[in-house]
PDB file of N, CA and C in Angstrom:
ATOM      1  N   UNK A   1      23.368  86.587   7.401  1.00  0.00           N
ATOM      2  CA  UNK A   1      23.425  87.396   8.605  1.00  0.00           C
ATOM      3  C   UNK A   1      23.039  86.509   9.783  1.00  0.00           C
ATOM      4  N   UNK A   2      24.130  86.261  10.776  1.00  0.00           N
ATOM      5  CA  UNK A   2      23.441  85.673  12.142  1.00  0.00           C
ATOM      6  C   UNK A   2      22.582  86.263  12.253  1.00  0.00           C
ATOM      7  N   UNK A   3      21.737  85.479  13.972  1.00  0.00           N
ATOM      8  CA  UNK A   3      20.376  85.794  14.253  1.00  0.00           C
ATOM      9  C   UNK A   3      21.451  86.656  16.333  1.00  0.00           C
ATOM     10  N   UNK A   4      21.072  87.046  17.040  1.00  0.00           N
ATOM     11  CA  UNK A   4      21.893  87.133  17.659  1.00  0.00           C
ATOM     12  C   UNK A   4      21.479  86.273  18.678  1.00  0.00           C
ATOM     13  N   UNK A   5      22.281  86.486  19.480  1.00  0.00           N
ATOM     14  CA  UNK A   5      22.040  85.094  20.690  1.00  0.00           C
ATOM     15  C   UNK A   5      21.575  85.682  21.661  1.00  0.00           C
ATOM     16  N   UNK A   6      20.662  85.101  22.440  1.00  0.00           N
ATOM     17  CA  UNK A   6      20.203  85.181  23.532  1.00  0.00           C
ATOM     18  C   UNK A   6      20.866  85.596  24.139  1.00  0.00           C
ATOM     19  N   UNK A   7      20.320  86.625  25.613  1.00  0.00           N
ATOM     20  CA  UNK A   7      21.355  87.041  26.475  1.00  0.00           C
ATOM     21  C   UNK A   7      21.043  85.764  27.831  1.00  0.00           C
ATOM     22  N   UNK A   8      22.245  85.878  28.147  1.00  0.00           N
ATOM     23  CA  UNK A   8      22.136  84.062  29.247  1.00  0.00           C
ATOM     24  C   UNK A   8      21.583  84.607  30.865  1.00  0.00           C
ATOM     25  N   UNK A   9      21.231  83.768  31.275  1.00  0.00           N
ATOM     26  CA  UNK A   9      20.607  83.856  32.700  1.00  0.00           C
ATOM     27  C   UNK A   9      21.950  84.553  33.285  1.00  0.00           C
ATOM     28  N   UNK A  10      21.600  85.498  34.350  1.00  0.00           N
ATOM     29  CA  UNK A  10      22.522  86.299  35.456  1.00  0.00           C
ATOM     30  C   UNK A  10      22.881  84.622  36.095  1.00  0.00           C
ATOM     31  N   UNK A  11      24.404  84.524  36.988  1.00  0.00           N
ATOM     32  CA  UNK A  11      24.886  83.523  37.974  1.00  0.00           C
ATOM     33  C   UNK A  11      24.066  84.328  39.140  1.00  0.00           C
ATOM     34  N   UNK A  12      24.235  82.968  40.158  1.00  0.00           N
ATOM     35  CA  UNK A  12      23.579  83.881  41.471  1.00  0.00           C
ATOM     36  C   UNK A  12      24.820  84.036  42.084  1.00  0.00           C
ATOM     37  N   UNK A  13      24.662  85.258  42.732  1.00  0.00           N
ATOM     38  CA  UNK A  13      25.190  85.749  43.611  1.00  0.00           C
ATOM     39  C   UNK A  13      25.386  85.321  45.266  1.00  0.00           C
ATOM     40  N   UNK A  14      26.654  84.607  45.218  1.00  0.00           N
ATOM     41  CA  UNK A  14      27.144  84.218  47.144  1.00  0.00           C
ATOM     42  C   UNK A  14      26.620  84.790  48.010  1.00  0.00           C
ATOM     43  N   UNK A  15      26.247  84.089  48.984  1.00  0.00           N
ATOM     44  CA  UNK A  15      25.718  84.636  50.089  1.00  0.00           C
ATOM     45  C   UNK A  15      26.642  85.292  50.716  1.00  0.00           C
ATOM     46  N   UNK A  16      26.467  86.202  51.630  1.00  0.00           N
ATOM     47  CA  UNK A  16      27.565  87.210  52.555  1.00  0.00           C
ATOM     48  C   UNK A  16      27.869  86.250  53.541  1.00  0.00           C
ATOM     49  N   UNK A  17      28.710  86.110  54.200  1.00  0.00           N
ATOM     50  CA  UNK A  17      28.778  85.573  56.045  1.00  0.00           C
ATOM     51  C   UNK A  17      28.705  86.396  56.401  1.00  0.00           C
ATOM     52  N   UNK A  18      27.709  85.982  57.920  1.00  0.00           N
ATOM     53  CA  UNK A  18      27.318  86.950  58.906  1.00  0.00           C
ATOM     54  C   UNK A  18      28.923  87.538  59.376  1.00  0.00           C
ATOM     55  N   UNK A  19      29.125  88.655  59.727  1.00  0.00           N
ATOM     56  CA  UNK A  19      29.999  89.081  60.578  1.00  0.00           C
ATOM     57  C   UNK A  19      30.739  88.534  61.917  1.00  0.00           C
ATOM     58  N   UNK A  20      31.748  88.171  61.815  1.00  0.00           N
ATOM     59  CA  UNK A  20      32.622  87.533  62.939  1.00  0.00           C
ATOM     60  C   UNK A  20      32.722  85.861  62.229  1.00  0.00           C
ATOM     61  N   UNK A  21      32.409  85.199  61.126  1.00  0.00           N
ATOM     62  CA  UNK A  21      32.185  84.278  60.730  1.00  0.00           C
ATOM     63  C   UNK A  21      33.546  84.014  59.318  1.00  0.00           C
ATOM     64  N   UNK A  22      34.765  83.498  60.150  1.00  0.00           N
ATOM     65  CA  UNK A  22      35.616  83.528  59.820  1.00  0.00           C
ATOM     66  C   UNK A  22      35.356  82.742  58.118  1.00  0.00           C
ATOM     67  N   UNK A  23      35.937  83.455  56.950  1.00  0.00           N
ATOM     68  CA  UNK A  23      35.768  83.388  55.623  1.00  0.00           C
ATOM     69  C   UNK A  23      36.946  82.576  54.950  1.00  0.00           C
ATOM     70  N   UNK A  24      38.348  83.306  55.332  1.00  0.00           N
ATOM     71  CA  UNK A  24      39.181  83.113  54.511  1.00  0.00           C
ATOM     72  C   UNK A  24      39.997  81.762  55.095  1.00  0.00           C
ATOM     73  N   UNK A  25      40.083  81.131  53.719  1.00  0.00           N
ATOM     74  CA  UNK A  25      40.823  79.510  54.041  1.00  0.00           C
ATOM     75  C   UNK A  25      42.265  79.767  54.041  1.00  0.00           C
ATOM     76  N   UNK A  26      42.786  81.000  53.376  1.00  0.00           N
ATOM     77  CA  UNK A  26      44.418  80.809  53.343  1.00  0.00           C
ATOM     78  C   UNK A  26      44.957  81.103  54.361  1.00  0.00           C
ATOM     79  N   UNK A  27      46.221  81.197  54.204  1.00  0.00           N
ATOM     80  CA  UNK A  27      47.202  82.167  55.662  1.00  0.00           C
ATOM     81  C   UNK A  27      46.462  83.445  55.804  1.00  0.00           C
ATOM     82  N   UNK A  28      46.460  83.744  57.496  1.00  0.00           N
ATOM     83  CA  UNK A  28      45.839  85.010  57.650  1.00  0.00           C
ATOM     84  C   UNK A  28      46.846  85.705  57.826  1.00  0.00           C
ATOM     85  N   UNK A  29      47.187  87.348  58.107  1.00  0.00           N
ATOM     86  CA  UNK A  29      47.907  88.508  57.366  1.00  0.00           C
ATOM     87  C   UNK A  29      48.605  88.317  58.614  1.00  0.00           C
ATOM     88  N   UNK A  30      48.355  87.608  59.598  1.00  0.00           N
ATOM     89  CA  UNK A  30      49.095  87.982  60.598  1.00  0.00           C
ATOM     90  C   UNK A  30      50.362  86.859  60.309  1.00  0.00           C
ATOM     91  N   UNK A  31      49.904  85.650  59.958  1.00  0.00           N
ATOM     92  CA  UNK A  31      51.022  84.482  59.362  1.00  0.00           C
ATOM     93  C   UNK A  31      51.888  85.165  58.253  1.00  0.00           C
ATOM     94  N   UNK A  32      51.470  85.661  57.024  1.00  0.00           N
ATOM     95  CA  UNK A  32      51.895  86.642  56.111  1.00  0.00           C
ATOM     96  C   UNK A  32      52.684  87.356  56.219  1.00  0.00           C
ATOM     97  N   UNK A  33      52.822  88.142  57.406  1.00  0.00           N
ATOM     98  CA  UNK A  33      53.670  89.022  57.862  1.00  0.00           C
ATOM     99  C   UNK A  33      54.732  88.585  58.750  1.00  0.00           C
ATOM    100  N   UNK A  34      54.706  87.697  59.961  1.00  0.00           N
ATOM    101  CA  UNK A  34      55.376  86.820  60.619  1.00  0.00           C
ATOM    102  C   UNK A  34      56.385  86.372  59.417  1.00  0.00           C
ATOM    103  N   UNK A  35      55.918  85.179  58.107  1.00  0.00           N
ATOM    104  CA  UNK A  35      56.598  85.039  57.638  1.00  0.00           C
ATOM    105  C   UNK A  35      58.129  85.888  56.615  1.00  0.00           C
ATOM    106  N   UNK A  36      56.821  87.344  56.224  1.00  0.00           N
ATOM    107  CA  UNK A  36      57.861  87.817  55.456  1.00  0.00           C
ATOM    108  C   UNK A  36      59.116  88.772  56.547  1.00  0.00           C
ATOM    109  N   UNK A  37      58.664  88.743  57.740  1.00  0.00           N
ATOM    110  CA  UNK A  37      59.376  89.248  58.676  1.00  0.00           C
ATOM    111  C   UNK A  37      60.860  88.046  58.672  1.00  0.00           C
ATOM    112  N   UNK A  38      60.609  87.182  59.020  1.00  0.00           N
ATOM    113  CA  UNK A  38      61.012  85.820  58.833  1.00  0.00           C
ATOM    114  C   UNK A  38      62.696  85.681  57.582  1.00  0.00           C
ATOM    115  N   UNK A  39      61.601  85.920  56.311  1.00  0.00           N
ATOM    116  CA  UNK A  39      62.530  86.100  55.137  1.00  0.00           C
ATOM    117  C   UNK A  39      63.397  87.156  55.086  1.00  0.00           C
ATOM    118  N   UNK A  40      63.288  88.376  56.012  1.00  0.00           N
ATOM    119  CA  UNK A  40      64.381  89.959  55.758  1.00  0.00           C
ATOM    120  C   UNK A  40      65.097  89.582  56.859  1.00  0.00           C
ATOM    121  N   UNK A  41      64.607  88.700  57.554  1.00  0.00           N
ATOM    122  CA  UNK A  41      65.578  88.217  58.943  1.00  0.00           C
ATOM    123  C   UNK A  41      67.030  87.383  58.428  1.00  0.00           C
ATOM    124  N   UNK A  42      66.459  86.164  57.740  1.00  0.00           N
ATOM    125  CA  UNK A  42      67.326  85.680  56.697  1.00  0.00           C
ATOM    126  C   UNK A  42      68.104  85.936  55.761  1.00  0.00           C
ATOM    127  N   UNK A  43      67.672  86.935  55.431  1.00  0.00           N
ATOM    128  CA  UNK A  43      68.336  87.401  53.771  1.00  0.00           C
ATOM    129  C   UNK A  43      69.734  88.385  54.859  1.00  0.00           C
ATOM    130  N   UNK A  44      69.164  88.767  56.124  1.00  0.00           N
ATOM    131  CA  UNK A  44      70.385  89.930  56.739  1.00  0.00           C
ATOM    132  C   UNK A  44      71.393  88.583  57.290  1.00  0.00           C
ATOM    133  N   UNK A  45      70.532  87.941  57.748  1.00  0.00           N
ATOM    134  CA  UNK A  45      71.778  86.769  58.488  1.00  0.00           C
ATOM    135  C   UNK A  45      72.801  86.049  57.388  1.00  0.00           C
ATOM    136  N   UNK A  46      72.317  85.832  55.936  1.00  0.00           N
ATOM    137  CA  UNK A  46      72.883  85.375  55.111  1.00  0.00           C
ATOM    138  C   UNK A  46      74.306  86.703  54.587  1.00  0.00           C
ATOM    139  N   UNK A  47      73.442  87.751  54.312  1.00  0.00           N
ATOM    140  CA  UNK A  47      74.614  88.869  53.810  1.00  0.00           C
ATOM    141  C   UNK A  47      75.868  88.689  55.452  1.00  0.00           C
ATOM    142  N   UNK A  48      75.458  88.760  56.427  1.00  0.00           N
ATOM    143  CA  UNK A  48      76.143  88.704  57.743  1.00  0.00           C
ATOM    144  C   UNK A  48      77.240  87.982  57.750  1.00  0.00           C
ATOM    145  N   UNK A  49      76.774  86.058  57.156  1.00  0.00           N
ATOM    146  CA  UNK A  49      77.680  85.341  57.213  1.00  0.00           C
ATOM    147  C   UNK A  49      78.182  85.932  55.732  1.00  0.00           C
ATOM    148  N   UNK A  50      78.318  85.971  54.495  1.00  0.00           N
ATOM    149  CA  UNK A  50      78.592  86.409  53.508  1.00  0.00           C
ATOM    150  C   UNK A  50      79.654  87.156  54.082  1.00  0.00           C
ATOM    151  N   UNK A  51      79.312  88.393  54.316  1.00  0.00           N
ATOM    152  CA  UNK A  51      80.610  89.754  54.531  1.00  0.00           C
ATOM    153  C   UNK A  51      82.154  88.722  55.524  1.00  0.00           C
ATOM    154  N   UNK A  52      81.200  88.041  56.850  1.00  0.00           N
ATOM    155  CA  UNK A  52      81.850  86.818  57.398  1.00  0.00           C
ATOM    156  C   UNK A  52      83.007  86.264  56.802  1.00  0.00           C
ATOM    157  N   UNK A  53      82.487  85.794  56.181  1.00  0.00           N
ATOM    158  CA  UNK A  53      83.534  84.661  55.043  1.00  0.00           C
ATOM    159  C   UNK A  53      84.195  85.593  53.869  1.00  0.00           C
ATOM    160  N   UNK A  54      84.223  86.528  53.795  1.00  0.00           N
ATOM    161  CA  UNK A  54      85.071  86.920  52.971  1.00  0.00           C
ATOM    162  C   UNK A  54      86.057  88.032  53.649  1.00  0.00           C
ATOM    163  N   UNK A  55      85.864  88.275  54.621  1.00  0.00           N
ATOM    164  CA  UNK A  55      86.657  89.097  55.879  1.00  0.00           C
ATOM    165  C   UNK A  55      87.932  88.433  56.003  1.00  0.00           C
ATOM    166  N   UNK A  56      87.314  87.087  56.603  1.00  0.00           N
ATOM    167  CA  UNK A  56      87.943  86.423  57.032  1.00  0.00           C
ATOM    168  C   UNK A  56      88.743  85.366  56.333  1.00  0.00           C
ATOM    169  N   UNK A  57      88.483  85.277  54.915  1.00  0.00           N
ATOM    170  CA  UNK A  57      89.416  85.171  53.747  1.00  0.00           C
ATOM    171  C   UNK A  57      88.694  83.558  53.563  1.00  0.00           C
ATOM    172  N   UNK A  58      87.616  82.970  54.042  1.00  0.00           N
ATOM    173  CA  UNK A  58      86.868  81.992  53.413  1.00  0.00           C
ATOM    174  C   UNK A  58      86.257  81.829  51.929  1.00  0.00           C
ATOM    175  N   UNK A  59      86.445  82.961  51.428  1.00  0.00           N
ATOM    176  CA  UNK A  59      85.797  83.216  50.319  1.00  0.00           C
ATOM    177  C   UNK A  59      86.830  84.544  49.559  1.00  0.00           C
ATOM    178  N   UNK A  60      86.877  84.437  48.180  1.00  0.00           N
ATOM    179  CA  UNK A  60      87.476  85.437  47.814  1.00  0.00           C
ATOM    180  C   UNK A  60      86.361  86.002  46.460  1.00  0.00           C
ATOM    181  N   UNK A  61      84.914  85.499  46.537  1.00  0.00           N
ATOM    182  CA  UNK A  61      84.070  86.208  45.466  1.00  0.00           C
ATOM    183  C   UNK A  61      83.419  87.506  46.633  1.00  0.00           C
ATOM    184  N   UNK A  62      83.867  88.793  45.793  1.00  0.00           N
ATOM    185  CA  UNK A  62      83.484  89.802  46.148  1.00  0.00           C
ATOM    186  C   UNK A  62      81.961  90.254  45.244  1.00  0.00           C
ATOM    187  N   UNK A  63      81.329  89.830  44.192  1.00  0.00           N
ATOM    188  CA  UNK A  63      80.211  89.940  43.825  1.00  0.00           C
ATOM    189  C   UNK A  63      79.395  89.138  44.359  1.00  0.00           C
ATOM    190  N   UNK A  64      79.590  87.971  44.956  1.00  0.00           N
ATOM    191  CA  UNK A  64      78.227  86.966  45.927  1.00  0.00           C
ATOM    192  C   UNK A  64      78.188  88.111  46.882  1.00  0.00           C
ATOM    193  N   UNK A  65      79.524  88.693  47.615  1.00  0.00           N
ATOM    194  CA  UNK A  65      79.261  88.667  49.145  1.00  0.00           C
ATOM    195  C   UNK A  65      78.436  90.596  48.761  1.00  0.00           C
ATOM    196  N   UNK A  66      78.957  91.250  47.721  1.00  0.00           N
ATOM    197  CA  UNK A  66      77.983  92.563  47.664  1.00  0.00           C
ATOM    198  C   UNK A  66      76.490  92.493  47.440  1.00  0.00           C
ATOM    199  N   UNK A  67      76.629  91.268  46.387  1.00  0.00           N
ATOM    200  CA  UNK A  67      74.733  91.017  46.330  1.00  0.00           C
ATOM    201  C   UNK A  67      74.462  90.310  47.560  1.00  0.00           C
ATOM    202  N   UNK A  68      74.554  89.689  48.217  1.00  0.00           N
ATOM    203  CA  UNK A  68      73.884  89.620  49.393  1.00  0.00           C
ATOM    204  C   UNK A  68      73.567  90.383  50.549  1.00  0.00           C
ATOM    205  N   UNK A  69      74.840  91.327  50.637  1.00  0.00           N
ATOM    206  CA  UNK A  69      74.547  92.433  51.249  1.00  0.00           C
ATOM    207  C   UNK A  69      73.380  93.779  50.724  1.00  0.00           C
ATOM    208  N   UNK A  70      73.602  93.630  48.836  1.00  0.00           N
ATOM    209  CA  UNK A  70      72.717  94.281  48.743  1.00  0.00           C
ATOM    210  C   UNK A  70      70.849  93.891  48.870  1.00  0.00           C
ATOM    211  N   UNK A  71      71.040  92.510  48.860  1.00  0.00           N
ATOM    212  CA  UNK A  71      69.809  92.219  48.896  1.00  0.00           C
ATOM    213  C   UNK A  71      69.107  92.059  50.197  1.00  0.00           C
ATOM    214  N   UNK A  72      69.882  91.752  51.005  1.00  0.00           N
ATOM    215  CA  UNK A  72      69.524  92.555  52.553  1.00  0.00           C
ATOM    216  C   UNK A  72      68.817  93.438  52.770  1.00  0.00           C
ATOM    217  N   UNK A  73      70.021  94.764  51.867  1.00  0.00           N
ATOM    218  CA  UNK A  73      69.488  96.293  52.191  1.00  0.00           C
ATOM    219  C   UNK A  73      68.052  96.409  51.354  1.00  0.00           C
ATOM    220  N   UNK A  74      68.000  95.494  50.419  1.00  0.00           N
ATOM    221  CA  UNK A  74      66.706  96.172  49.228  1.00  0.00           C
ATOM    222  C   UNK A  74      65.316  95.492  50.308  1.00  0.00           C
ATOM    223  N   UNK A  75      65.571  93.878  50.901  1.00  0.00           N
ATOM    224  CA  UNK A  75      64.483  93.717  51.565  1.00  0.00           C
ATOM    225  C   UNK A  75      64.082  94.420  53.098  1.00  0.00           C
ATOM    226  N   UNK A  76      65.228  95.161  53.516  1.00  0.00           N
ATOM    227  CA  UNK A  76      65.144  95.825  54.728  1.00  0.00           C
ATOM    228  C   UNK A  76      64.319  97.272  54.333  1.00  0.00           C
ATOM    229  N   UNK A  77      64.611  97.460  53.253  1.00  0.00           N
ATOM    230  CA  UNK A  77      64.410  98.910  52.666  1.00  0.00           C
ATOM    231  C   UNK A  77      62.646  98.624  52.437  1.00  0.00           C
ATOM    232  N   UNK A  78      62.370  97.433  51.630  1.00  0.00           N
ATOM    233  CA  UNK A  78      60.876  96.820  51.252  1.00  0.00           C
ATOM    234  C   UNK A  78      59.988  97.093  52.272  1.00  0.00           C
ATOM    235  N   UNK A  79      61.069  96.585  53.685  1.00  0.00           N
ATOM    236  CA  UNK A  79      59.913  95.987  54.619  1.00  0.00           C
ATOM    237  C   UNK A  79      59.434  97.286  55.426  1.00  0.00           C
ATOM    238  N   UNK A  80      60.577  98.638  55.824  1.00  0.00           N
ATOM    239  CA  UNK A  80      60.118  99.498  56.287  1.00  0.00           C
ATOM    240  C   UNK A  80      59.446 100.379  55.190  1.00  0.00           C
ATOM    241  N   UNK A  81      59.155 100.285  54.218  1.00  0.00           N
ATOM    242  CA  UNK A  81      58.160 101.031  53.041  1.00  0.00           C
ATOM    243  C   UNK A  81      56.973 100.217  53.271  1.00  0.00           C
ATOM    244  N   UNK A  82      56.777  98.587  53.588  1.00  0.00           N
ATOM    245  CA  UNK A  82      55.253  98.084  53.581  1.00  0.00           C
ATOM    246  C   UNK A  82      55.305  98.379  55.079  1.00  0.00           C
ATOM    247  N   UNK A  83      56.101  99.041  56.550  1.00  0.00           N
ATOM    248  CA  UNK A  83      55.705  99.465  57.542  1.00  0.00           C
ATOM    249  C   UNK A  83      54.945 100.685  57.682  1.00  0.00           C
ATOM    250  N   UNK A  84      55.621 101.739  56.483  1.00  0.00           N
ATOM    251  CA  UNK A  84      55.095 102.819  56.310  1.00  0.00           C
ATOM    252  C   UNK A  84      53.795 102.927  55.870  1.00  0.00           C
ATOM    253  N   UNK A  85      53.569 102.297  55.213  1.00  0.00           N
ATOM    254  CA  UNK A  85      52.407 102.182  54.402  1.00  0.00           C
ATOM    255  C   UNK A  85      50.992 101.447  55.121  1.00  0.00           C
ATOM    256  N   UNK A  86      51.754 100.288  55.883  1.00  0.00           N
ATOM    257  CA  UNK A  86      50.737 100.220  56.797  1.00  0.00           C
ATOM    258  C   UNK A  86      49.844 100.830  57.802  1.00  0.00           C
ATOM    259  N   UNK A  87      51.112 101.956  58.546  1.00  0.00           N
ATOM    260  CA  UNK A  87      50.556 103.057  59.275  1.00  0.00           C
ATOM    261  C   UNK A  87      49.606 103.710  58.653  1.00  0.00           C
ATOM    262  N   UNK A  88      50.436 104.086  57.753  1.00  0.00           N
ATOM    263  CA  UNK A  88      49.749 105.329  56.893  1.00  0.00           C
ATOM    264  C   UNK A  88      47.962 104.711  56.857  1.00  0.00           C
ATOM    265  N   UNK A  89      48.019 103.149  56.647  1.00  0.00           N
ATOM    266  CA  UNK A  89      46.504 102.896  56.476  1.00  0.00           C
ATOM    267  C   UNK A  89      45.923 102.992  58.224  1.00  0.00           C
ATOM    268  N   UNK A  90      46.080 102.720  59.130  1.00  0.00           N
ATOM    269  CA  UNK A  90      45.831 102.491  60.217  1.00  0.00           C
ATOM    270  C   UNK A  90      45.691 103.993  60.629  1.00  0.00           C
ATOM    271  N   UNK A  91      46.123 104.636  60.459  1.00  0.00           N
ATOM    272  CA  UNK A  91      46.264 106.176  60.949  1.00  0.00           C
ATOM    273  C   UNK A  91      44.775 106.354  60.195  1.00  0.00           C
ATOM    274  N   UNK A  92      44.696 106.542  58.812  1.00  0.00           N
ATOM    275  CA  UNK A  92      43.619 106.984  58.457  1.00  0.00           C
ATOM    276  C   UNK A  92      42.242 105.983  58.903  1.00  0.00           C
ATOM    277  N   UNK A  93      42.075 104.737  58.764  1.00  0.00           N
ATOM    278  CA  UNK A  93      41.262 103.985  59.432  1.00  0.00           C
ATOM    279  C   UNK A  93      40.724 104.861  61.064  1.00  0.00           C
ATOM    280  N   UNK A  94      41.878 104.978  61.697  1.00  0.00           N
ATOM    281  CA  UNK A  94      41.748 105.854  62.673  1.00  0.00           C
ATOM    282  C   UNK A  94      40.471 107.022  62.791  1.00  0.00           C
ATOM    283  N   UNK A  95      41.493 108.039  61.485  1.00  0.00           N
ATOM    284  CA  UNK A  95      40.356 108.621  61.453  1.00  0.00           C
ATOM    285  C   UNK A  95      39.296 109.207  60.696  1.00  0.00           C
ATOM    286  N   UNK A  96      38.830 107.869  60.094  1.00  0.00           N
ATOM    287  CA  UNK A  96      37.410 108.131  59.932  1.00  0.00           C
ATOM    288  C   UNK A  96      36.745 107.132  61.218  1.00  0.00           C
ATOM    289  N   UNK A  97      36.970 106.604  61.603  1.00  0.00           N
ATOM    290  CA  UNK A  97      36.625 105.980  63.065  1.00  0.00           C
ATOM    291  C   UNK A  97      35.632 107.438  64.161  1.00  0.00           C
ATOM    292  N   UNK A  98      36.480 108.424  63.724  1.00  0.00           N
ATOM    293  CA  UNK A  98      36.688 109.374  64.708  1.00  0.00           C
ATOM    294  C   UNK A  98      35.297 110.446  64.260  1.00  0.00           C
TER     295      UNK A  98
END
Protein backbone atom coordinates (compact mmCIF):
# COMPACT_ATOMS: atom_id res chain seq x y z
CA UNK A 1 0.00 0.00 0.00
CA UNK A 2 1.49 3.53 -0.89
CA UNK A 3 2.04 6.03 1.82
CA UNK A 4 0.20 9.18 0.28
CA UNK A 5 1.99 12.19 -0.76
CA UNK A 6 2.23 15.25 0.67
CA UNK A 7 0.00 17.99 -0.33
CA UNK A 8 2.55 20.68 -2.18
CA UNK A 9 2.97 24.31 -1.19
CA UNK A 10 0.00 26.75 -2.75
CA UNK A 11 1.97 28.97 -6.04
CA UNK A 12 1.78 32.60 -5.13
CA UNK A 13 -0.53 34.48 -6.47
CA UNK A 14 0.30 37.75 -9.17
CA UNK A 15 0.11 40.85 -8.06
CA UNK A 16 -2.96 43.01 -9.49
CA UNK A 17 -1.85 46.33 -11.50
CA UNK A 18 -2.95 49.34 -10.11
CA UNK A 19 -5.76 50.61 -12.35
CA UNK A 20 -5.03 52.63 -15.56
CA UNK A 21 -1.67 50.54 -15.68
CA UNK A 22 -1.75 49.20 -19.05
CA UNK A 23 -1.45 45.02 -18.71
CA UNK A 24 -1.98 43.47 -21.92
CA UNK A 25 1.12 42.84 -24.34
CA UNK A 26 -1.00 41.65 -27.38
CA UNK A 27 -3.12 43.56 -30.00
CA UNK A 28 -5.62 45.67 -28.22
CA UNK A 29 -9.51 45.06 -29.28
CA UNK A 30 -9.45 48.11 -30.95
CA UNK A 31 -6.48 46.69 -33.54
CA UNK A 32 -8.64 43.32 -33.42
CA UNK A 33 -11.46 44.78 -34.74
CA UNK A 34 -9.89 47.32 -37.28
CA UNK A 35 -8.33 44.23 -38.53
CA UNK A 36 -11.22 41.86 -38.77
CA UNK A 37 -13.14 44.83 -40.26
CA UNK A 38 -10.24 44.82 -42.72
CA UNK A 39 -10.71 40.95 -43.64
CA UNK A 40 -14.93 41.26 -44.52
CA UNK A 41 -13.70 44.28 -46.50
CA UNK A 42 -11.57 41.87 -48.54
CA UNK A 43 -13.35 38.81 -48.71
CA UNK A 44 -16.45 41.44 -50.41
CA UNK A 45 -13.82 43.03 -52.76
CA UNK A 46 -12.58 39.56 -53.75
CA UNK A 47 -16.33 37.99 -54.37
CA UNK A 48 -16.74 41.69 -56.37
CA UNK A 49 -13.85 41.01 -58.63
CA UNK A 50 -14.93 37.20 -58.77
CA UNK A 51 -18.72 37.89 -59.99
CA UNK A 52 -16.32 40.62 -62.28
CA UNK A 53 -14.54 38.09 -64.14
CA UNK A 54 -17.01 35.80 -64.79
CA UNK A 55 -19.65 38.44 -66.12
CA UNK A 56 -17.44 39.45 -68.18
CA UNK A 57 -16.44 36.02 -69.50
CA UNK A 58 -12.71 36.07 -67.82
CA UNK A 59 -13.48 33.13 -66.09
CA UNK A 60 -15.93 30.39 -66.83
CA UNK A 61 -15.71 28.51 -63.07
CA UNK A 62 -19.07 29.21 -61.69
CA UNK A 63 -18.28 27.34 -58.22
CA UNK A 64 -15.01 29.73 -57.34
CA UNK A 65 -17.07 32.75 -58.30
CA UNK A 66 -20.45 31.40 -55.90
CA UNK A 67 -18.08 30.53 -53.01
CA UNK A 68 -16.67 33.70 -52.93
CA UNK A 69 -19.64 35.41 -53.08
CA UNK A 70 -20.85 33.14 -50.55
CA UNK A 71 -18.14 33.71 -48.30
CA UNK A 72 -18.57 37.36 -48.40
CA UNK A 73 -22.16 36.95 -47.37
CA UNK A 74 -21.21 34.39 -44.36
CA UNK A 75 -18.39 37.03 -43.14
CA UNK A 76 -20.75 40.05 -43.64
CA UNK A 77 -23.45 38.06 -41.90
CA UNK A 78 -20.48 37.16 -38.86
CA UNK A 79 -19.60 40.63 -38.56
CA UNK A 80 -23.13 42.21 -38.08
CA UNK A 81 -23.97 39.23 -35.41
CA UNK A 82 -20.42 40.19 -33.43
CA UNK A 83 -22.06 44.04 -34.01
CA UNK A 84 -25.09 42.84 -32.42
CA UNK A 85 -23.71 41.32 -29.77
CA UNK A 86 -21.52 43.95 -28.96
CA UNK A 87 -24.33 46.38 -28.38
CA UNK A 88 -26.22 44.09 -26.73
CA UNK A 89 -23.04 44.15 -24.18
CA UNK A 90 -22.66 47.95 -24.11
CA UNK A 91 -26.36 48.56 -23.68
CA UNK A 92 -26.37 46.43 -20.63
CA UNK A 93 -22.93 47.76 -19.25
CA UNK A 94 -25.01 50.88 -19.64
CA UNK A 95 -27.28 49.81 -17.46
CA UNK A 96 -26.00 48.70 -14.56
CA UNK A 97 -23.88 51.94 -14.75
CA UNK A 98 -27.25 53.51 -14.15
Amino acid sequence: MDPLSPIAAPRPIAPIAPPGTPTATGPGFATMLKDALGQVQKTQEDAAAATTDFVTGKTTDVAGTMIAVERANITLQLMLQIRSELLQAYQEIQRMQA
